[in-house]
N, C-alpha and C. Protein backbone atom coordinates (compact mmCIF):
# COMPACT_ATOMS: atom_id res chain seq x y z
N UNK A 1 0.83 -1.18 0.00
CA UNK A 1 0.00 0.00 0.00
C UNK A 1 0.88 1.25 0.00
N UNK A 2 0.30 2.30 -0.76
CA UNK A 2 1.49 3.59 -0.70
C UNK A 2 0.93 4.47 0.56
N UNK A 3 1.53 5.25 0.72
CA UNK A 3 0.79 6.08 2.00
C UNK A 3 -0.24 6.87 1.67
N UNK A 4 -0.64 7.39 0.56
CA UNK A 4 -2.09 7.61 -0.38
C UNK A 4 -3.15 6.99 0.03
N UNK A 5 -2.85 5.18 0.03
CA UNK A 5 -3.88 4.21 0.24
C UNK A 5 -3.90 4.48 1.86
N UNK A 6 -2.89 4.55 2.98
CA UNK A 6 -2.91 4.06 4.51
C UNK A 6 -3.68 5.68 4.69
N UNK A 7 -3.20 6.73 4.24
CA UNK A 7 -4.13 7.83 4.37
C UNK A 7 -5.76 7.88 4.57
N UNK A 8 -6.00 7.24 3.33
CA UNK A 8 -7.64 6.89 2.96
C UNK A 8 -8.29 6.01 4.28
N UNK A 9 -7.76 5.05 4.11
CA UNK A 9 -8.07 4.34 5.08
C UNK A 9 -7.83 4.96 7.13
N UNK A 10 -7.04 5.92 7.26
CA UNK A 10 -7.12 6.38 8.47
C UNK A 10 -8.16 7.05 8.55
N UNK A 11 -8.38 8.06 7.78
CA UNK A 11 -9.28 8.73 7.35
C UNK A 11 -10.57 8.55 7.45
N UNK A 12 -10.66 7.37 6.90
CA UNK A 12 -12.09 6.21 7.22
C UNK A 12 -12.36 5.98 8.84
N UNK A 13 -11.26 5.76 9.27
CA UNK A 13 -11.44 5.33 10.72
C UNK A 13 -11.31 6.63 11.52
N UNK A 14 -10.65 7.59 11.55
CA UNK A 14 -10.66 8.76 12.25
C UNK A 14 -12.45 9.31 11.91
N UNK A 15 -13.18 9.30 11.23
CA UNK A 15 -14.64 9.73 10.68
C UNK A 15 -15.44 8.95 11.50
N UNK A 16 -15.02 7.31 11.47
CA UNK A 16 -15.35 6.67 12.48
C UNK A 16 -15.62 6.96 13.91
N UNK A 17 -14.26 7.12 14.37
CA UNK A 17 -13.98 7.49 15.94
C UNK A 17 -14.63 8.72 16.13
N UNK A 18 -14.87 9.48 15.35
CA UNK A 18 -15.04 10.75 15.23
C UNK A 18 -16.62 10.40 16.04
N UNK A 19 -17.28 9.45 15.52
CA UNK A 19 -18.49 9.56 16.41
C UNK A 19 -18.59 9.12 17.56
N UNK A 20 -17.78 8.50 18.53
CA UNK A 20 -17.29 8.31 19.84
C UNK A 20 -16.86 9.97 20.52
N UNK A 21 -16.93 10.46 19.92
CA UNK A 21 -16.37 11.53 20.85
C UNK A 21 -17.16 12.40 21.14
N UNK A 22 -17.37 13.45 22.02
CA UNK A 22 -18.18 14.45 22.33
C UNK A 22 -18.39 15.64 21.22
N UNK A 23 -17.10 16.00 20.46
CA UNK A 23 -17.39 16.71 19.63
C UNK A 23 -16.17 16.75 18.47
N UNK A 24 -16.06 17.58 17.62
CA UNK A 24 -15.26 16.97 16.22
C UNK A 24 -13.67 17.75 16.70
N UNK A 25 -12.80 16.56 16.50
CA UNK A 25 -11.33 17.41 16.53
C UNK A 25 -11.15 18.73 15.69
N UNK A 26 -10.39 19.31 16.17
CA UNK A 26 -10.15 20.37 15.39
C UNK A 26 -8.63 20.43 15.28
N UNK A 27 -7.78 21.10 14.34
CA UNK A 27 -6.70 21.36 13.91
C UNK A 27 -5.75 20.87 15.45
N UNK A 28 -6.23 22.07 15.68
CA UNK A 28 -5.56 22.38 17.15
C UNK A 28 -5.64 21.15 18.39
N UNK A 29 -6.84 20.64 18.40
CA UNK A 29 -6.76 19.11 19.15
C UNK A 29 -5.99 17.99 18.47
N UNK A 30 -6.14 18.20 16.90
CA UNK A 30 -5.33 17.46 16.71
C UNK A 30 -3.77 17.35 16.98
N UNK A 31 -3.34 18.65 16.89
CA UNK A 31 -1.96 18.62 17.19
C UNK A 31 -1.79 18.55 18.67
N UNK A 32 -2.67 19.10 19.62
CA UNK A 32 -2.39 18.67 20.92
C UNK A 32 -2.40 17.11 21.37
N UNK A 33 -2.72 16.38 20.31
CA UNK A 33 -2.81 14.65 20.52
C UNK A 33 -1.96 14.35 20.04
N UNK A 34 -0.85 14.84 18.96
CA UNK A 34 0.10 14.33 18.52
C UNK A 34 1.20 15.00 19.41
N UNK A 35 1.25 15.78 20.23
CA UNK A 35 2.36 16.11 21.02
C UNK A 35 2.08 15.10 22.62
N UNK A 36 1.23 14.77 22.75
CA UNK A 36 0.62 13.94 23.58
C UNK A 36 1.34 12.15 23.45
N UNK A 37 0.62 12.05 22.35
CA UNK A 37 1.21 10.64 21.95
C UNK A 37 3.06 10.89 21.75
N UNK A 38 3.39 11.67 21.24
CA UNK A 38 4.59 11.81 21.18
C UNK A 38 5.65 11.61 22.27
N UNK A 39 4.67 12.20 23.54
CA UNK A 39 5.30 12.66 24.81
C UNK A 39 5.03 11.03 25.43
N UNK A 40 4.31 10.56 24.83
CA UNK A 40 3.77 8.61 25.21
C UNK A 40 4.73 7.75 24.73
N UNK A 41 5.49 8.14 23.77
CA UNK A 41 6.67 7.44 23.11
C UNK A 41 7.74 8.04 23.71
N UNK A 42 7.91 8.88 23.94
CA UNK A 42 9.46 9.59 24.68
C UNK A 42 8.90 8.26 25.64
N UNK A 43 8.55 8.79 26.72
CA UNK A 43 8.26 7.56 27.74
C UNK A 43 8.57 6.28 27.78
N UNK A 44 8.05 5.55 26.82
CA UNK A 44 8.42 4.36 26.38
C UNK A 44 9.68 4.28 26.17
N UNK A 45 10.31 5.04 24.89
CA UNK A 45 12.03 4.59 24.63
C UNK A 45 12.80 4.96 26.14
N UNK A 46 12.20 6.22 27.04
CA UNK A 46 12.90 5.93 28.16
C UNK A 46 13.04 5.17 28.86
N UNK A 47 12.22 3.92 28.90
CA UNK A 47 11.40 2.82 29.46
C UNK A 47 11.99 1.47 29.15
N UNK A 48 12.65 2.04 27.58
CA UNK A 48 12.99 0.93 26.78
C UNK A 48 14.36 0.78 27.20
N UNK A 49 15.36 2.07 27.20
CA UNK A 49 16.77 2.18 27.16
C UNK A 49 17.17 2.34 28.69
N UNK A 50 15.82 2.06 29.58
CA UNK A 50 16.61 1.96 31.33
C UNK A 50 16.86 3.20 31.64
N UNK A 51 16.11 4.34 31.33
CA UNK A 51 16.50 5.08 32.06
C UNK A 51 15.04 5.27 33.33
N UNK A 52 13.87 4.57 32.91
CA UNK A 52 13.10 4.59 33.84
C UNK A 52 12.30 2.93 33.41
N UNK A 53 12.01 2.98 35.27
CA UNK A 53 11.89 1.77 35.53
C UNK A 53 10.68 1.28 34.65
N UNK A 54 10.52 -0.07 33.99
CA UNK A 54 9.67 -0.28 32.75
C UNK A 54 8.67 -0.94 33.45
N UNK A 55 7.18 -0.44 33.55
CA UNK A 55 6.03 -1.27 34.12
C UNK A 55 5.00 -1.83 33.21
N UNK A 56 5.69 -1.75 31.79
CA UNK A 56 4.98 -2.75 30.70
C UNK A 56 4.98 -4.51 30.73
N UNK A 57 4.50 -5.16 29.91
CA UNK A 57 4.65 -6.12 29.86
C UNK A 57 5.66 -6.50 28.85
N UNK A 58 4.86 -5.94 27.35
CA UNK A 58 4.99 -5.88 26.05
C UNK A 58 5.54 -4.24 25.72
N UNK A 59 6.68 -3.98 26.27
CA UNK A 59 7.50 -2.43 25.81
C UNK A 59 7.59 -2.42 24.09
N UNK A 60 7.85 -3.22 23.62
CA UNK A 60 7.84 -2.96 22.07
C UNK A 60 6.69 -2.93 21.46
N UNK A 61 5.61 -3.99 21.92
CA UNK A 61 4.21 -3.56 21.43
C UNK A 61 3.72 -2.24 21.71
N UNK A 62 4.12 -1.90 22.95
CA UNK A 62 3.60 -0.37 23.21
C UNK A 62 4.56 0.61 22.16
N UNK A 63 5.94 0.40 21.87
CA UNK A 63 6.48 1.26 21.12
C UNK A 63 5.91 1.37 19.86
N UNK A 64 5.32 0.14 19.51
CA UNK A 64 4.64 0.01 18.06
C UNK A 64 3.52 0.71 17.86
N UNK A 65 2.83 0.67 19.27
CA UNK A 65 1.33 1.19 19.06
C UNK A 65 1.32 2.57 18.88
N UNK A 66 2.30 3.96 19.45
CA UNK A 66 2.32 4.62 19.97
C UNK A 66 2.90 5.60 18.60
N UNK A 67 3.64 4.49 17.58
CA UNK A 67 4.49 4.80 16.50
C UNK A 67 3.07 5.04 15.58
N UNK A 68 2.33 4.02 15.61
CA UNK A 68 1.12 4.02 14.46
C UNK A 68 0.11 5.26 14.98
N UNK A 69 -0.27 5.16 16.36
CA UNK A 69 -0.98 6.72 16.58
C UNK A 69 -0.34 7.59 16.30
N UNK A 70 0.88 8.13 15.91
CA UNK A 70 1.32 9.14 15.56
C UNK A 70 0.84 8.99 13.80
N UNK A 71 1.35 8.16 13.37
CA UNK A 71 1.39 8.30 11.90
C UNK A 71 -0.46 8.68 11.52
N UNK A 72 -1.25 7.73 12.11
CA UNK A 72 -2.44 8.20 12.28
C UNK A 72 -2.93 9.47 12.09
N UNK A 73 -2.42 10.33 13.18
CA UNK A 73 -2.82 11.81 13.57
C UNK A 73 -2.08 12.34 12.23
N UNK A 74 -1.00 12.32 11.87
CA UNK A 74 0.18 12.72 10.91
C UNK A 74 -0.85 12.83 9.79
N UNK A 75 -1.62 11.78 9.32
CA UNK A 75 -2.75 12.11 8.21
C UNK A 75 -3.49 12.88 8.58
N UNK A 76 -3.98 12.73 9.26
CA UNK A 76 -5.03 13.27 9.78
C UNK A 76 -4.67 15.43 9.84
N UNK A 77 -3.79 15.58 10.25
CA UNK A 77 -3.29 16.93 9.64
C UNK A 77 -2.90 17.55 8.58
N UNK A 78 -2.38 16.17 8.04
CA UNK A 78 -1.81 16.71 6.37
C UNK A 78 -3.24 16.66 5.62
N UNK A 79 -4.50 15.94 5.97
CA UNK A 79 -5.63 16.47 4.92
C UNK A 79 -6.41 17.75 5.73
N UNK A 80 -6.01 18.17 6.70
CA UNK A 80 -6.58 19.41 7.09
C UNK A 80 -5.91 20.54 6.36
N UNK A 81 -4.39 19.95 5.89
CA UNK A 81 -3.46 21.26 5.21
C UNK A 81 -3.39 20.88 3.57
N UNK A 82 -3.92 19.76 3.71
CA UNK A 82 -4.54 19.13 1.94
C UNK A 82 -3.05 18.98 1.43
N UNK A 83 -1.97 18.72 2.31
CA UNK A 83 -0.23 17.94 1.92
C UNK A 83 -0.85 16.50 1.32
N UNK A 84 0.01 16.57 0.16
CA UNK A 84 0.33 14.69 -0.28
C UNK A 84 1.38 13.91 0.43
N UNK A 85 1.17 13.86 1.00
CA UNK A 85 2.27 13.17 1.94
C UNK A 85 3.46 11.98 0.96
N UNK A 86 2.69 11.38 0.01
CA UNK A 86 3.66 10.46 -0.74
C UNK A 86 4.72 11.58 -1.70
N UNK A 87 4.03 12.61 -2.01
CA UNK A 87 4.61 13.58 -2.70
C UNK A 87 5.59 14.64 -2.02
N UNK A 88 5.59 14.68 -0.79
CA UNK A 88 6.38 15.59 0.05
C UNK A 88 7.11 14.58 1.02
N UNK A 89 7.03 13.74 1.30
CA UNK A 89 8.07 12.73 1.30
C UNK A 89 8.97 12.20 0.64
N UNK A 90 8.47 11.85 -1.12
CA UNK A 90 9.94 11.62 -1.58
C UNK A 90 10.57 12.65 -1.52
N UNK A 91 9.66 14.36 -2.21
CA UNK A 91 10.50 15.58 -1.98
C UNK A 91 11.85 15.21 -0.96
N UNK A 92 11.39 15.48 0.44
CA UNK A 92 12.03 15.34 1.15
C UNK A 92 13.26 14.22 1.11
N UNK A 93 12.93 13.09 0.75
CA UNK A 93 14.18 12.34 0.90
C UNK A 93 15.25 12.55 -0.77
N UNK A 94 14.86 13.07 -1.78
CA UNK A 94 15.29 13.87 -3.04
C UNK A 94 16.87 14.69 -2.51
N UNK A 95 16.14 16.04 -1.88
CA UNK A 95 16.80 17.04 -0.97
C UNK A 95 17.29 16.60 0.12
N UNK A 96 17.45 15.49 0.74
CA UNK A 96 18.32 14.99 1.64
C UNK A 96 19.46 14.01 0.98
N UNK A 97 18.96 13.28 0.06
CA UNK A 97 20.01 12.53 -0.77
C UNK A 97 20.61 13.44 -1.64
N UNK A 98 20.64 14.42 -1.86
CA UNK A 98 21.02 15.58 -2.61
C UNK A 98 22.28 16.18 -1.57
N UNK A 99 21.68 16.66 -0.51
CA UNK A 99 22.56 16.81 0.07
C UNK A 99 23.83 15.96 0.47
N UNK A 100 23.79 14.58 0.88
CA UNK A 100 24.28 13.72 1.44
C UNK A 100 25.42 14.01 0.30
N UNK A 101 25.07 13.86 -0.76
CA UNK A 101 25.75 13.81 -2.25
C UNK A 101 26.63 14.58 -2.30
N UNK A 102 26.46 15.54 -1.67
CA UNK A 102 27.11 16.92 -1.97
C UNK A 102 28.35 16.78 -0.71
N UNK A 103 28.20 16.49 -0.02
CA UNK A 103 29.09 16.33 1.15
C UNK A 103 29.93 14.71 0.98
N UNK A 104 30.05 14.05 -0.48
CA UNK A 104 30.30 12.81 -0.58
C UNK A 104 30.26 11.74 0.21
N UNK A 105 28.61 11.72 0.45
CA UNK A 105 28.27 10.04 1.20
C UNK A 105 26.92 9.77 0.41
């Protein structure tokens, strides 16, 4: 699947969830959930690498889960800002291999 297709499909399910909730995310909730979940994964890799004591069972399942709610929300903003994400991603890795190039690696 390209990230076009995993888009569509979050999309589907965020519209979903959307009716579980009291009222409709907005821009701004959304990004306060992705600094949220974010701050849920710091946690974890701290959790992971010993620097705090780990009260999971499954630490990598949680790292996994925590990785996909981000990417989740990640759509979920780029169609509020109407980004192609498959299209500004290769961009991005273009101009980074560009660079790399330039500095001979």
């Amino acid at each position: 699947m390209s990230l076009k297709d995993y888009k569509q499909k979050s999309l589907e399910i965020i519209k979903r969830f959307e009716a579980t909730e009291p009222r409709r995310w907005s821009i701004e909730g959304s990004s306060m959930e992705l600094v949220t979940e974010v701050g849920d994964l710091l946690d974890l890799i701290l959790r992971k690498e010993y620097y705090k004591q780990n009260v999971y069972d499954d630490l990598d399942y949680q790292i996994k889960d925590e990785l996909a709610d981000i990417i989740l929300i990640l759509f979920a903003i780029a169609e509020h800002y109407k980004i192609d994400l498959d299209e500004s991603y290769e961009e991005m890795l273009k101009i980074v291999d560009e660079r790399l190039k330039s500095k001979g690696l």
